[in-house]
PDB file of N, CA and C in Angstrom:
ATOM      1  N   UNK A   1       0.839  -1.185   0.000  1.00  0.00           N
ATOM      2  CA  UNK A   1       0.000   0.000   0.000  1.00  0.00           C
ATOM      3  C   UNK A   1       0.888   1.255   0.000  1.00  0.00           C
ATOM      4  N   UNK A   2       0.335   2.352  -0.838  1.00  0.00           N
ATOM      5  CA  UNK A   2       1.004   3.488  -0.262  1.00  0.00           C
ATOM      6  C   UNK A   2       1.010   4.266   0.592  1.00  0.00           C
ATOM      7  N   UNK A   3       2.157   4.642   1.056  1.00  0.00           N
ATOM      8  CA  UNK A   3       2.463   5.681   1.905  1.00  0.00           C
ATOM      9  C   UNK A   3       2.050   6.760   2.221  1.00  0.00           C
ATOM     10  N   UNK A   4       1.537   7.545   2.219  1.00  0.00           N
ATOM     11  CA  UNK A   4       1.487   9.312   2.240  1.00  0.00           C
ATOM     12  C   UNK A   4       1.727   9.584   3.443  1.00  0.00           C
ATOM     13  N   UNK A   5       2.662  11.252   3.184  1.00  0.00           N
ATOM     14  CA  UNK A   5       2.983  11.473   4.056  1.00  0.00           C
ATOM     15  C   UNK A   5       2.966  13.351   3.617  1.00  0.00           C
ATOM     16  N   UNK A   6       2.859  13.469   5.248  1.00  0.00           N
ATOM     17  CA  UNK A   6       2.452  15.522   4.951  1.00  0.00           C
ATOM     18  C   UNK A   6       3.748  15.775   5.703  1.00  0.00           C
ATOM     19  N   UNK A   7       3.898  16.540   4.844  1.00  0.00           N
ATOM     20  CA  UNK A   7       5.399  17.511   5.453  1.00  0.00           C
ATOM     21  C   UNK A   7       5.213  19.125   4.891  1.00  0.00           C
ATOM     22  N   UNK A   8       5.369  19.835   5.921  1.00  0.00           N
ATOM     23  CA  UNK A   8       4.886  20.940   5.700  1.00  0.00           C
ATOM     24  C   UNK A   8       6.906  21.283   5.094  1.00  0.00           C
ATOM     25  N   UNK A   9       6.724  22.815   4.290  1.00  0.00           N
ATOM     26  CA  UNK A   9       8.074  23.203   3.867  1.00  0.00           C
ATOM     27  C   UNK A   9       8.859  23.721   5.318  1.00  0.00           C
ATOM     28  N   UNK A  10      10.037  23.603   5.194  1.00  0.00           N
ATOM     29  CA  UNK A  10      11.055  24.500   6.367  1.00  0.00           C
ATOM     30  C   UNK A  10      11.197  25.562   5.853  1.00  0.00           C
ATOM     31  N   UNK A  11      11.521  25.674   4.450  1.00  0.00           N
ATOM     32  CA  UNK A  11      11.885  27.234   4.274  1.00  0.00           C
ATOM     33  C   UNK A  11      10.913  27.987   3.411  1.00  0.00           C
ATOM     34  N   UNK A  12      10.360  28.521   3.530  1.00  0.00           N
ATOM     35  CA  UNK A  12       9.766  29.917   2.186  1.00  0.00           C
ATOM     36  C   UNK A  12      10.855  30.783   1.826  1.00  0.00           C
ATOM     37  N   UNK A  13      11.444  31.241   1.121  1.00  0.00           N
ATOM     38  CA  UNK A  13      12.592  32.603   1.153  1.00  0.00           C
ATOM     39  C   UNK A  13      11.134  33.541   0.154  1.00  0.00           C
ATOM     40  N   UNK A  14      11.197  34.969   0.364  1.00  0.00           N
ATOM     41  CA  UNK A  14      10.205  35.842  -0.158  1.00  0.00           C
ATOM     42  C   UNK A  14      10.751  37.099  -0.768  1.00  0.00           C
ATOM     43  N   UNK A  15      11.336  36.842  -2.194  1.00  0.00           N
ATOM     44  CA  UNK A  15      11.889  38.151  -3.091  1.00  0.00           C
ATOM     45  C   UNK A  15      11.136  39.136  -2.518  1.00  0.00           C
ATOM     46  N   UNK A  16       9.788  39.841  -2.790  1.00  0.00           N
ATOM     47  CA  UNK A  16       9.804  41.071  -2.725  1.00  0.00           C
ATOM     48  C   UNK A  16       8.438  41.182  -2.312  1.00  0.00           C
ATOM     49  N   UNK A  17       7.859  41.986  -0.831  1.00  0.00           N
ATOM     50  CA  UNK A  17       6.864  41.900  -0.179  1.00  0.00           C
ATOM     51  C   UNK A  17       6.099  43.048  -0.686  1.00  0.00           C
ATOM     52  N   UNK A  18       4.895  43.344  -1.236  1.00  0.00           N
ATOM     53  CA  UNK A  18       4.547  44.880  -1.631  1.00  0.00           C
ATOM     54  C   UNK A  18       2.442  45.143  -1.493  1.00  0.00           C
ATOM     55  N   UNK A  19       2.913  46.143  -0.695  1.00  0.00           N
ATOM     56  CA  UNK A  19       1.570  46.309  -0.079  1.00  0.00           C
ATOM     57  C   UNK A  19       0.889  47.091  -1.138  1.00  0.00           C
ATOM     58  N   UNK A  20      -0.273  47.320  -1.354  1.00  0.00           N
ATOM     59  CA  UNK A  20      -1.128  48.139  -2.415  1.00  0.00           C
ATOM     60  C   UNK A  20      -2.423  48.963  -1.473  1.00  0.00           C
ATOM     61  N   UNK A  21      -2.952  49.404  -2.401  1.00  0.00           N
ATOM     62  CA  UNK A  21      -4.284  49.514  -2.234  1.00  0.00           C
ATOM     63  C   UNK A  21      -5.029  48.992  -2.174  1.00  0.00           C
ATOM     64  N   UNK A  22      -6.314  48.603  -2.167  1.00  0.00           N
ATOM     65  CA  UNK A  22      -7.176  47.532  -2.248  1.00  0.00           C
ATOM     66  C   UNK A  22      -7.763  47.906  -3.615  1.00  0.00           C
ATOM     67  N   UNK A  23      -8.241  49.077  -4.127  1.00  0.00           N
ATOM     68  CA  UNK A  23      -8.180  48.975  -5.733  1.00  0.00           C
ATOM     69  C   UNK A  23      -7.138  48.706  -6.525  1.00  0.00           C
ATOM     70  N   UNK A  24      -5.837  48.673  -6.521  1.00  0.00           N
ATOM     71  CA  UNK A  24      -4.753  48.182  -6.728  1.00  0.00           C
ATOM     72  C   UNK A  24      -4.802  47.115  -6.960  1.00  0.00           C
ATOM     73  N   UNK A  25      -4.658  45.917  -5.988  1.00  0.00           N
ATOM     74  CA  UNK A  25      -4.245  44.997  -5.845  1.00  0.00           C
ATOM     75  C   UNK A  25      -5.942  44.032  -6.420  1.00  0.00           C
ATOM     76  N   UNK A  26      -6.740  44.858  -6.548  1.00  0.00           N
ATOM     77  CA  UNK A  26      -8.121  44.114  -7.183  1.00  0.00           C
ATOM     78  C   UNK A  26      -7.706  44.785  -9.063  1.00  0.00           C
ATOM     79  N   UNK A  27      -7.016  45.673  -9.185  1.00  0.00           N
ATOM     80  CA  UNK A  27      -6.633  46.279 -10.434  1.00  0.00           C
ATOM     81  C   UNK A  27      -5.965  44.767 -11.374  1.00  0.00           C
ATOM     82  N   UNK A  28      -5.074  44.537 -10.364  1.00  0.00           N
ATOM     83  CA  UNK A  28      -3.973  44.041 -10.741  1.00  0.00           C
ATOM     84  C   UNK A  28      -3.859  42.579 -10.954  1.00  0.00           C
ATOM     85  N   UNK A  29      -5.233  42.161  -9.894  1.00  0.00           N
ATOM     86  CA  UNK A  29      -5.809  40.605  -9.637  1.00  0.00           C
ATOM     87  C   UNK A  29      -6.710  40.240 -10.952  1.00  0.00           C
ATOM     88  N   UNK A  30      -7.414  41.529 -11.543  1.00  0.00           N
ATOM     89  CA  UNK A  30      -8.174  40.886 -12.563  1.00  0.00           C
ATOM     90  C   UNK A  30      -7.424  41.301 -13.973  1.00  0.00           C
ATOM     91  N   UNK A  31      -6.159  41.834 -13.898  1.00  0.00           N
ATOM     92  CA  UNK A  31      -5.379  41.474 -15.111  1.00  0.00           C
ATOM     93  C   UNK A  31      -5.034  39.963 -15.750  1.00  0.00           C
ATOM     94  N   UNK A  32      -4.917  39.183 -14.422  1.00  0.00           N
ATOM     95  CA  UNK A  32      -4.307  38.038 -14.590  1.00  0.00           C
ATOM     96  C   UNK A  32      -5.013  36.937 -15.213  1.00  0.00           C
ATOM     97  N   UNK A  33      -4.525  35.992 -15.145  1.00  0.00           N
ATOM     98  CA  UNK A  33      -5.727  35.240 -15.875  1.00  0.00           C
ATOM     99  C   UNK A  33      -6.530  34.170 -14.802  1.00  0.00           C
ATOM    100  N   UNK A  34      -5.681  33.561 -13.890  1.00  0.00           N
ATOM    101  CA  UNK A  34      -6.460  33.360 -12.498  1.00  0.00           C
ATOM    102  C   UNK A  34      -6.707  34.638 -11.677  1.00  0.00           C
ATOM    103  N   UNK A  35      -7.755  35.467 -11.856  1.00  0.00           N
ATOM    104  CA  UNK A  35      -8.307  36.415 -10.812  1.00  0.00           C
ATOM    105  C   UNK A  35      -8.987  36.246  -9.719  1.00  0.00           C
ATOM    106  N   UNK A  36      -8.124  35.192  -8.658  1.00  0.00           N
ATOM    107  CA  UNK A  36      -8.731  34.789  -7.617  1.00  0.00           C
ATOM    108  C   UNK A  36      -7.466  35.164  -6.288  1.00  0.00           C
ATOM    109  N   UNK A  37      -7.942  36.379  -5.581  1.00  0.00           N
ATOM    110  CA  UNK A  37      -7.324  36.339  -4.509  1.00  0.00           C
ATOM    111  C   UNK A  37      -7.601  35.582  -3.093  1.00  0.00           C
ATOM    112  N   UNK A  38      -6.530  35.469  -2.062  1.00  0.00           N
ATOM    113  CA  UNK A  38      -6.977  34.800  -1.253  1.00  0.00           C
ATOM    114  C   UNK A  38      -6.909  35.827   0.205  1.00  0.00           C
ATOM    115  N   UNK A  39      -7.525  35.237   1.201  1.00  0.00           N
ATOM    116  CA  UNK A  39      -7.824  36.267   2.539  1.00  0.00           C
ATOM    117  C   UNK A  39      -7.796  35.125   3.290  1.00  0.00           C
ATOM    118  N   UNK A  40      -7.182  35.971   4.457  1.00  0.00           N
ATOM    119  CA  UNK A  40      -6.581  35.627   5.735  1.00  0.00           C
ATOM    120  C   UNK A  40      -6.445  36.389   6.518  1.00  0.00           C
ATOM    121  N   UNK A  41      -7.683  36.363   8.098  1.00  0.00           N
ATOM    122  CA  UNK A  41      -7.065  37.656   9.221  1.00  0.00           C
ATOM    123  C   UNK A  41      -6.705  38.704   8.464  1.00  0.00           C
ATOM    124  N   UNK A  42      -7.638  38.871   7.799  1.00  0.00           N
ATOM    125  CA  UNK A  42      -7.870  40.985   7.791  1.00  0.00           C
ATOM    126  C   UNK A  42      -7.345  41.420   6.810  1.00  0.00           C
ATOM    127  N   UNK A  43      -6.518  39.709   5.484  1.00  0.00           N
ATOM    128  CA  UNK A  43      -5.174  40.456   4.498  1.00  0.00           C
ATOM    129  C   UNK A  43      -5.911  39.604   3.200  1.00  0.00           C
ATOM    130  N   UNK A  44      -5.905  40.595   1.976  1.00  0.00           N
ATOM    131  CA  UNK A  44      -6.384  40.282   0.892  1.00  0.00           C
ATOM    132  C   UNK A  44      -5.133  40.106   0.027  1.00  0.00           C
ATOM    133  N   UNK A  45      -4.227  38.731  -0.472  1.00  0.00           N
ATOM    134  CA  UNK A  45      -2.986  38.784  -1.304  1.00  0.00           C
ATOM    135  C   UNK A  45      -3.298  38.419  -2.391  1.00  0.00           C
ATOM    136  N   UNK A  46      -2.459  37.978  -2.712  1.00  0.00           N
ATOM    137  CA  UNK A  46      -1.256  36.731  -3.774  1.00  0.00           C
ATOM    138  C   UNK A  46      -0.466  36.871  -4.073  1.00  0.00           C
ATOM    139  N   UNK A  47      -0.319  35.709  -3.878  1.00  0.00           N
ATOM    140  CA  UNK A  47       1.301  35.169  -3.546  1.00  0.00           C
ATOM    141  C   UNK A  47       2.201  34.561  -5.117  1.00  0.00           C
ATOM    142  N   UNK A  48       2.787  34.543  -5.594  1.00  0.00           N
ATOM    143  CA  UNK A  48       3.754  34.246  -6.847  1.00  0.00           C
ATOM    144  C   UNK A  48       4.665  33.287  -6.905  1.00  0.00           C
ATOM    145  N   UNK A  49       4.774  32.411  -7.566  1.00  0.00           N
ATOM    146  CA  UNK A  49       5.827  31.399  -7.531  1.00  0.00           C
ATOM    147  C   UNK A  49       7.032  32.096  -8.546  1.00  0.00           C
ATOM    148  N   UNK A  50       8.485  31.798  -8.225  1.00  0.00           N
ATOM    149  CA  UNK A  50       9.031  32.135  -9.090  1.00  0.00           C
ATOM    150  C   UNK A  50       9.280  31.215 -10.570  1.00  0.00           C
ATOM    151  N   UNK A  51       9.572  31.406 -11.496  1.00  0.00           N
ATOM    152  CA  UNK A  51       9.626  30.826 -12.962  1.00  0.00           C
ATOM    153  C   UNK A  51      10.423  29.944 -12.489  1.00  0.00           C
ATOM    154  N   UNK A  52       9.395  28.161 -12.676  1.00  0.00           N
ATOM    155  CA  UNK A  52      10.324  27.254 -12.942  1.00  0.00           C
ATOM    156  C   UNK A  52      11.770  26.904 -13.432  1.00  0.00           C
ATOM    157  N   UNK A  53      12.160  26.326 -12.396  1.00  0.00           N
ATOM    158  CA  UNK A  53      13.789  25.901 -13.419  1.00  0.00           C
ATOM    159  C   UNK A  53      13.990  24.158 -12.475  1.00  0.00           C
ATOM    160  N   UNK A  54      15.246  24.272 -13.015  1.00  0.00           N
ATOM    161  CA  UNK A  54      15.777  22.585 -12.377  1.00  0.00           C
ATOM    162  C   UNK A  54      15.973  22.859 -11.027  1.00  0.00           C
ATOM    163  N   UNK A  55      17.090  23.750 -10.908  1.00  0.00           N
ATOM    164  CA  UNK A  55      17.228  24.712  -9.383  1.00  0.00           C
ATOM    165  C   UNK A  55      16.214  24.453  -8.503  1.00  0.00           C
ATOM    166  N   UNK A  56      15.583  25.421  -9.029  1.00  0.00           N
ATOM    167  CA  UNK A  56      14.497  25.495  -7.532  1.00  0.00           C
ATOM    168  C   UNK A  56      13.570  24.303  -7.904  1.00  0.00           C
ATOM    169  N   UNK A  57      13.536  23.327  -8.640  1.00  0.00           N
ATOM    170  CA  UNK A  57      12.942  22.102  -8.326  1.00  0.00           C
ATOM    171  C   UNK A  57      13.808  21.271  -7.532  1.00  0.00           C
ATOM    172  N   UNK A  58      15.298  21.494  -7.717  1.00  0.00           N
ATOM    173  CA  UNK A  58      15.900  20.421  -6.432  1.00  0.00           C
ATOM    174  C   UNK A  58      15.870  21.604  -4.806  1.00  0.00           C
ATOM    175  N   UNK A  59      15.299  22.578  -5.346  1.00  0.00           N
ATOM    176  CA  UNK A  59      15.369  23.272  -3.477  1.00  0.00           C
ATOM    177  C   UNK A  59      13.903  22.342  -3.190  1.00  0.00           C
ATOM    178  N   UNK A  60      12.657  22.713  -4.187  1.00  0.00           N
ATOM    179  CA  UNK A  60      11.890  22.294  -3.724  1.00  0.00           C
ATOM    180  C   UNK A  60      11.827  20.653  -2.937  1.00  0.00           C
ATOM    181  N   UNK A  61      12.950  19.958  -3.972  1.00  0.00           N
ATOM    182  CA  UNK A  61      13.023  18.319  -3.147  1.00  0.00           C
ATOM    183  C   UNK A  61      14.040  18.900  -1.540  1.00  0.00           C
ATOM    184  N   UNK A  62      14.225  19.386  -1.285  1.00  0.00           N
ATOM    185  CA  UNK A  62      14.851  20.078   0.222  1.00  0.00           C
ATOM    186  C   UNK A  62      14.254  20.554   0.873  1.00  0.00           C
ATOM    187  N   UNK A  63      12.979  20.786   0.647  1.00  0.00           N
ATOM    188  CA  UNK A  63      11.730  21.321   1.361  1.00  0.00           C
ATOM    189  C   UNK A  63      12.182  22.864   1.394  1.00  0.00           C
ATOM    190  N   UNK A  64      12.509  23.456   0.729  1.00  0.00           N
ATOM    191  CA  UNK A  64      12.647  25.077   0.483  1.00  0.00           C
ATOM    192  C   UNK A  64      11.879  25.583  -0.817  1.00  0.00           C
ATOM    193  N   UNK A  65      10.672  26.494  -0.230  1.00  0.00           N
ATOM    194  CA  UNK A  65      10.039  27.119  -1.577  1.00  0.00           C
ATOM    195  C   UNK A  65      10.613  28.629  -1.970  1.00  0.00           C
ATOM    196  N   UNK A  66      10.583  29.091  -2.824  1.00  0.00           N
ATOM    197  CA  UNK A  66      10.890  30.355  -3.354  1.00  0.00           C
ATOM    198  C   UNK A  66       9.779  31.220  -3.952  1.00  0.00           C
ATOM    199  N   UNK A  67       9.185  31.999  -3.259  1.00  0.00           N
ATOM    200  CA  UNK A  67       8.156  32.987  -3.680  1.00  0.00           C
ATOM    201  C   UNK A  67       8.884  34.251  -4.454  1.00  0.00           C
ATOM    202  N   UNK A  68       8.375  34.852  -5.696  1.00  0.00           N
ATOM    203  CA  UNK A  68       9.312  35.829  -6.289  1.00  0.00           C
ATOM    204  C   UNK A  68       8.727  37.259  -5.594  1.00  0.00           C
ATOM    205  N   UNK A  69       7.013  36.941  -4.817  1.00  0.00           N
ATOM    206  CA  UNK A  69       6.138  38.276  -4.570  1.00  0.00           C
ATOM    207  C   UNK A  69       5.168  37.772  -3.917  1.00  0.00           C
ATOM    208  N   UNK A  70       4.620  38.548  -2.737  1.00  0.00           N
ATOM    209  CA  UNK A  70       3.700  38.231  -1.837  1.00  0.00           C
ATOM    210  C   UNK A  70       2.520  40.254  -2.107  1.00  0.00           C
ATOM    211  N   UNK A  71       1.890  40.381  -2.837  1.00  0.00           N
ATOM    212  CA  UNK A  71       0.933  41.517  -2.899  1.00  0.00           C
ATOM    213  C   UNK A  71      -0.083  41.258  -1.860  1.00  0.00           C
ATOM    214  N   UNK A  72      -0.185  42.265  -1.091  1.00  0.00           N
ATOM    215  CA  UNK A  72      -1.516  42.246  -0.188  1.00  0.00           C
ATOM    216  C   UNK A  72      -1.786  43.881   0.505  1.00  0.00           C
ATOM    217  N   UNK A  73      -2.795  43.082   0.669  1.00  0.00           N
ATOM    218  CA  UNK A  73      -3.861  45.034   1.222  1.00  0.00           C
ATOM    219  C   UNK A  73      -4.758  44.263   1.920  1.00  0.00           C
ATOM    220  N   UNK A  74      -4.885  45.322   3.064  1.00  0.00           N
ATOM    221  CA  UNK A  74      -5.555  44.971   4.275  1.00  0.00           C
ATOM    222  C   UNK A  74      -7.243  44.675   3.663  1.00  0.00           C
ATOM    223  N   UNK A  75      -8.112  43.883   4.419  1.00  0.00           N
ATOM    224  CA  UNK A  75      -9.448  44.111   4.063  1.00  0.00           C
ATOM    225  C   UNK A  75     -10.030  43.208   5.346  1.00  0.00           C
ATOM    226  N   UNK A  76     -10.566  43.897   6.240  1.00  0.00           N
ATOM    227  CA  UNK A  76     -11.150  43.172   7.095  1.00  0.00           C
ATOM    228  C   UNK A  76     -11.962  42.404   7.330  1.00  0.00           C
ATOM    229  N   UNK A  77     -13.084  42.093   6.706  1.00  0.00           N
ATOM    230  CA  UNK A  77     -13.611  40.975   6.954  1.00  0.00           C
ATOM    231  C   UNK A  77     -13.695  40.163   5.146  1.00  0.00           C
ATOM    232  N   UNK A  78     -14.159  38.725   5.465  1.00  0.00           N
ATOM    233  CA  UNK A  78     -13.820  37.805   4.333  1.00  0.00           C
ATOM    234  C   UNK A  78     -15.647  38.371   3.659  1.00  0.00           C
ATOM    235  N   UNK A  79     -15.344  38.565   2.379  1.00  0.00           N
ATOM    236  CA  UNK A  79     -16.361  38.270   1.525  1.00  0.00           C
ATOM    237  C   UNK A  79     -16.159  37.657   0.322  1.00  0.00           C
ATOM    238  N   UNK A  80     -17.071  36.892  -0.677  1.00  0.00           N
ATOM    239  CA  UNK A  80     -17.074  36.226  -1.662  1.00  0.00           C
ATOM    240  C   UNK A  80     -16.548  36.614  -3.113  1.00  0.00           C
ATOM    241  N   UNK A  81     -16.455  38.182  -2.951  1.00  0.00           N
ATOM    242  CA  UNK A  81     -16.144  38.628  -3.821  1.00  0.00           C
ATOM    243  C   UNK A  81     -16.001  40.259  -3.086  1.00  0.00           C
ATOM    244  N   UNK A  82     -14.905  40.593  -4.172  1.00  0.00           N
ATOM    245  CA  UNK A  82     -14.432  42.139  -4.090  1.00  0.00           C
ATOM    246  C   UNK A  82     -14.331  43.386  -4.975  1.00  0.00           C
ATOM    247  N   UNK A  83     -15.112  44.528  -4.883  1.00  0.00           N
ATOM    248  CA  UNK A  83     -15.132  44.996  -6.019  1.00  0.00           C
ATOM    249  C   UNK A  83     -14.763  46.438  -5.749  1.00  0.00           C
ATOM    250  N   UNK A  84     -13.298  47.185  -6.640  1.00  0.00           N
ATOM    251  CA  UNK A  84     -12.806  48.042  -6.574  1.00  0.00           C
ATOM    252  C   UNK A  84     -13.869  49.019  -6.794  1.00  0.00           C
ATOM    253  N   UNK A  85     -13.265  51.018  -6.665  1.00  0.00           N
ATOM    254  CA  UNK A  85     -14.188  51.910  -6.827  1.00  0.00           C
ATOM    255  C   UNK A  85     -14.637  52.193  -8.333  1.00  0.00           C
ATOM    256  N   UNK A  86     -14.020  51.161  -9.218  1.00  0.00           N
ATOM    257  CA  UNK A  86     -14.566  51.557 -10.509  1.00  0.00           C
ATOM    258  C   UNK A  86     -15.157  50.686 -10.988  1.00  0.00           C
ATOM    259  N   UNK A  87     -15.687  49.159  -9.946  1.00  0.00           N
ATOM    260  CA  UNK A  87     -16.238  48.406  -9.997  1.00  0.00           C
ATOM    261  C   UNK A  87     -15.883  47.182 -10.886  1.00  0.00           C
ATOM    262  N   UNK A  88     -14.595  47.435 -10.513  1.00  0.00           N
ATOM    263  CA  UNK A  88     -13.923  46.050 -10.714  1.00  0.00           C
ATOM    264  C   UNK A  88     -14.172  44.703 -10.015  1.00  0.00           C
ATOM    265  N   UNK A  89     -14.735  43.710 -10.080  1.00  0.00           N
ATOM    266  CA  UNK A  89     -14.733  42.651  -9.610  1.00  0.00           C
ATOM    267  C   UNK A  89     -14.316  41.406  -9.419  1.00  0.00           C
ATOM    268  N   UNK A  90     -13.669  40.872  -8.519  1.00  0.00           N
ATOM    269  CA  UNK A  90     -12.998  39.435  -8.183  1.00  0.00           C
ATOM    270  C   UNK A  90     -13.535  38.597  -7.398  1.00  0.00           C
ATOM    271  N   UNK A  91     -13.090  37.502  -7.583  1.00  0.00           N
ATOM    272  CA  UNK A  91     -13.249  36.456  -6.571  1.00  0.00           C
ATOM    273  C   UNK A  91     -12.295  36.640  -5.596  1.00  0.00           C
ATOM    274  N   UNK A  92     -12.785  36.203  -3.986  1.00  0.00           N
ATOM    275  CA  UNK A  92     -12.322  36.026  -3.198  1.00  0.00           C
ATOM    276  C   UNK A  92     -11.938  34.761  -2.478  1.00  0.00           C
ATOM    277  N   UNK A  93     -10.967  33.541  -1.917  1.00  0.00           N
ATOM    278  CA  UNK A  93     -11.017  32.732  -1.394  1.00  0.00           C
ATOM    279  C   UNK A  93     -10.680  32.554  -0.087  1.00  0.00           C
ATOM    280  N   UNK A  94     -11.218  32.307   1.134  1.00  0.00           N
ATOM    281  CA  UNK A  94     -11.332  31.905   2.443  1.00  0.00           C
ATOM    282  C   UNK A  94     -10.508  30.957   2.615  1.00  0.00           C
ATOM    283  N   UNK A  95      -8.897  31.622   2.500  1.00  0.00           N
ATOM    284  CA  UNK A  95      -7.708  30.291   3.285  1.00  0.00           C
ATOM    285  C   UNK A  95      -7.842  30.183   4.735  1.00  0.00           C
ATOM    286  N   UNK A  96      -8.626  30.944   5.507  1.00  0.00           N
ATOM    287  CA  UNK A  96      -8.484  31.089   7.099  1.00  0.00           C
ATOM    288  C   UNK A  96      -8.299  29.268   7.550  1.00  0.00           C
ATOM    289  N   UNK A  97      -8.445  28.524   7.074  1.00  0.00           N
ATOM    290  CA  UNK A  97      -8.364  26.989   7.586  1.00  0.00           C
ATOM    291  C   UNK A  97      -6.593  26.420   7.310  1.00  0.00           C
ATOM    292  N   UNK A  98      -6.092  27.418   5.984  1.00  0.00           N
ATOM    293  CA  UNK A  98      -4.802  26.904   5.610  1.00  0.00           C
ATOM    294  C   UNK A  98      -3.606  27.437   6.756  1.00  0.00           C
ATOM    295  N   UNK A  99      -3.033  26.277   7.793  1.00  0.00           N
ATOM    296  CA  UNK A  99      -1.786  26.596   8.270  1.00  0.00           C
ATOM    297  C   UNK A  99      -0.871  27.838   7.907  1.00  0.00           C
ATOM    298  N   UNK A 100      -0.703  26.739   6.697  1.00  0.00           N
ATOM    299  CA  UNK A 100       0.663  27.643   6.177  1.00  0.00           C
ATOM    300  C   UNK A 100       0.204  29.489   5.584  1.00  0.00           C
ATOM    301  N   UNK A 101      -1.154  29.514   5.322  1.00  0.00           N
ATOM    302  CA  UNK A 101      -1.254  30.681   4.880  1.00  0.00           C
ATOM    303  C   UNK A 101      -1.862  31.613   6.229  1.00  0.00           C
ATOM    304  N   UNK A 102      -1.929  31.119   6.861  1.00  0.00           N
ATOM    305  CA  UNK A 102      -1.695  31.881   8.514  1.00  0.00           C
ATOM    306  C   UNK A 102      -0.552  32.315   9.027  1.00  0.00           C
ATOM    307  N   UNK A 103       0.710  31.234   8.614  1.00  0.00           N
ATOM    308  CA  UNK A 103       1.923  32.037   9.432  1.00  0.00           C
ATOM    309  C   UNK A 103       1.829  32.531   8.287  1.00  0.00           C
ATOM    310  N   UNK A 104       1.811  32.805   7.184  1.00  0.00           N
ATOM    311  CA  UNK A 104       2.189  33.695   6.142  1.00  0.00           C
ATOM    312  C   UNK A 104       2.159  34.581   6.219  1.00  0.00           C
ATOM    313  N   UNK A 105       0.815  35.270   6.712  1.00  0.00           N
ATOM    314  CA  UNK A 105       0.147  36.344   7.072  1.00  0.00           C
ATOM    315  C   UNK A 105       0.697  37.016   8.492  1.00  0.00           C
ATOM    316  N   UNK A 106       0.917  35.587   8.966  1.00  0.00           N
ATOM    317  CA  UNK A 106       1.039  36.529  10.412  1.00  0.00           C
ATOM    318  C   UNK A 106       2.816  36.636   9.876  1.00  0.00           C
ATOM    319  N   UNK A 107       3.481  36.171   9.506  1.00  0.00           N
ATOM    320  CA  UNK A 107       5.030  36.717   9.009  1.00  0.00           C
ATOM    321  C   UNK A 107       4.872  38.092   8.501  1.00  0.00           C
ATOM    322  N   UNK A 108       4.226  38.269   7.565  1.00  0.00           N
ATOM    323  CA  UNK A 108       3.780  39.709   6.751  1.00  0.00           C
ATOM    324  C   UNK A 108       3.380  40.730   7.462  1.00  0.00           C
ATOM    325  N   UNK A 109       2.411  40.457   8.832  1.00  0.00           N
ATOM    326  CA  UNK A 109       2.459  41.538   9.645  1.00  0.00           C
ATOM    327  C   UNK A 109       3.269  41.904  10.766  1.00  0.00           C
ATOM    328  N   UNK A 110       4.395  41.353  10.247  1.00  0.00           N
ATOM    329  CA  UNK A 110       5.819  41.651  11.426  1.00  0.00           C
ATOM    330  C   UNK A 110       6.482  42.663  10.665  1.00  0.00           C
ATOM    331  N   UNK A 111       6.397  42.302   9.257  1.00  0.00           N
ATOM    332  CA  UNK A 111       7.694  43.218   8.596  1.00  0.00           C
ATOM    333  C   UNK A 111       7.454  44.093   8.470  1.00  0.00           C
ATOM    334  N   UNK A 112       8.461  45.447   8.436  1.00  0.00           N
ATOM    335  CA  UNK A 112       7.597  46.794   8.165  1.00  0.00           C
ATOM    336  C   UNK A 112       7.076  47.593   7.025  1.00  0.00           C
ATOM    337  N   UNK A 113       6.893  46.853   6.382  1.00  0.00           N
ATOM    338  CA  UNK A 113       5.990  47.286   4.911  1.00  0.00           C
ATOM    339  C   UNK A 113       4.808  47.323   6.081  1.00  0.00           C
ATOM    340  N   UNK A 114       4.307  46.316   6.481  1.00  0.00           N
ATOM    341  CA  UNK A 114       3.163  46.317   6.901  1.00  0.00           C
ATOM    342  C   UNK A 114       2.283  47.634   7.263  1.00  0.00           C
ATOM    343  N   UNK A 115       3.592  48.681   8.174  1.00  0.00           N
ATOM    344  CA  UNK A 115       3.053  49.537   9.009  1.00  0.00           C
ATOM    345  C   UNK A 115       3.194  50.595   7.715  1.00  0.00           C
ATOM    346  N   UNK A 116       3.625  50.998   6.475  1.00  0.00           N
ATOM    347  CA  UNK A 116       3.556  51.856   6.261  1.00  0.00           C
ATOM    348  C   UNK A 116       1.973  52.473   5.236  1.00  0.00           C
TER     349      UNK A 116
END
């Protein structure tokens, strides 16, 4: 039979942390072609993987991920959807159950981007 087994990562390393607006970061969410942000404790992101290579597929077998960008803007409570002042609209997704996207969040509100 098989095995499975959960192992959470040891390392995240995080190129470049950048806070927006909340029309901003809904600007910028429905450029993309997945326009689905996610929320966590009060923070509306997304998060970026950096461009595949061999590299960071053998960090990834080391349990080290590499994020190239973490975008987020505060928004306090979770709703289903979000819609900027020019009535831009997105989807929203409810990670509040995901571990890892809890310390994420709570990492993000240590650093001082946060406060500015």
């Amino acid at each position: 039979m098989t095995e499975f087994i959960h192992k959470p990562y040891d390392q995240i390393f995080v190129r470049e942390i950048i806070k927006l607006s909340l029309d901003d970061l809904i600007g910028m969410m429905s450029s993309l072609e997945s326009a689905n942000a996610y929320w966590v404790n009060g923070v509306l992101f997304a998060s970026f993987a950096m461009t595949e290579s061999e590299e960071l597929a053998k960090k990834e077998m080391q349990n080290q991920m590499y994020l190239d960008k973490i975008v987020f803007a505060t928004y306090e409570n979770y709703t289903k959807t979000v819609k900027s002042s020019t009535n831009v609209e997105i989807r929203v997704l409810n990670m509040q159950k995901s571990k890892l996207y809890q310390e994420l969040i709570e990492w993000v509100k240590s650093q001082s981007i946060w406060d500015e």
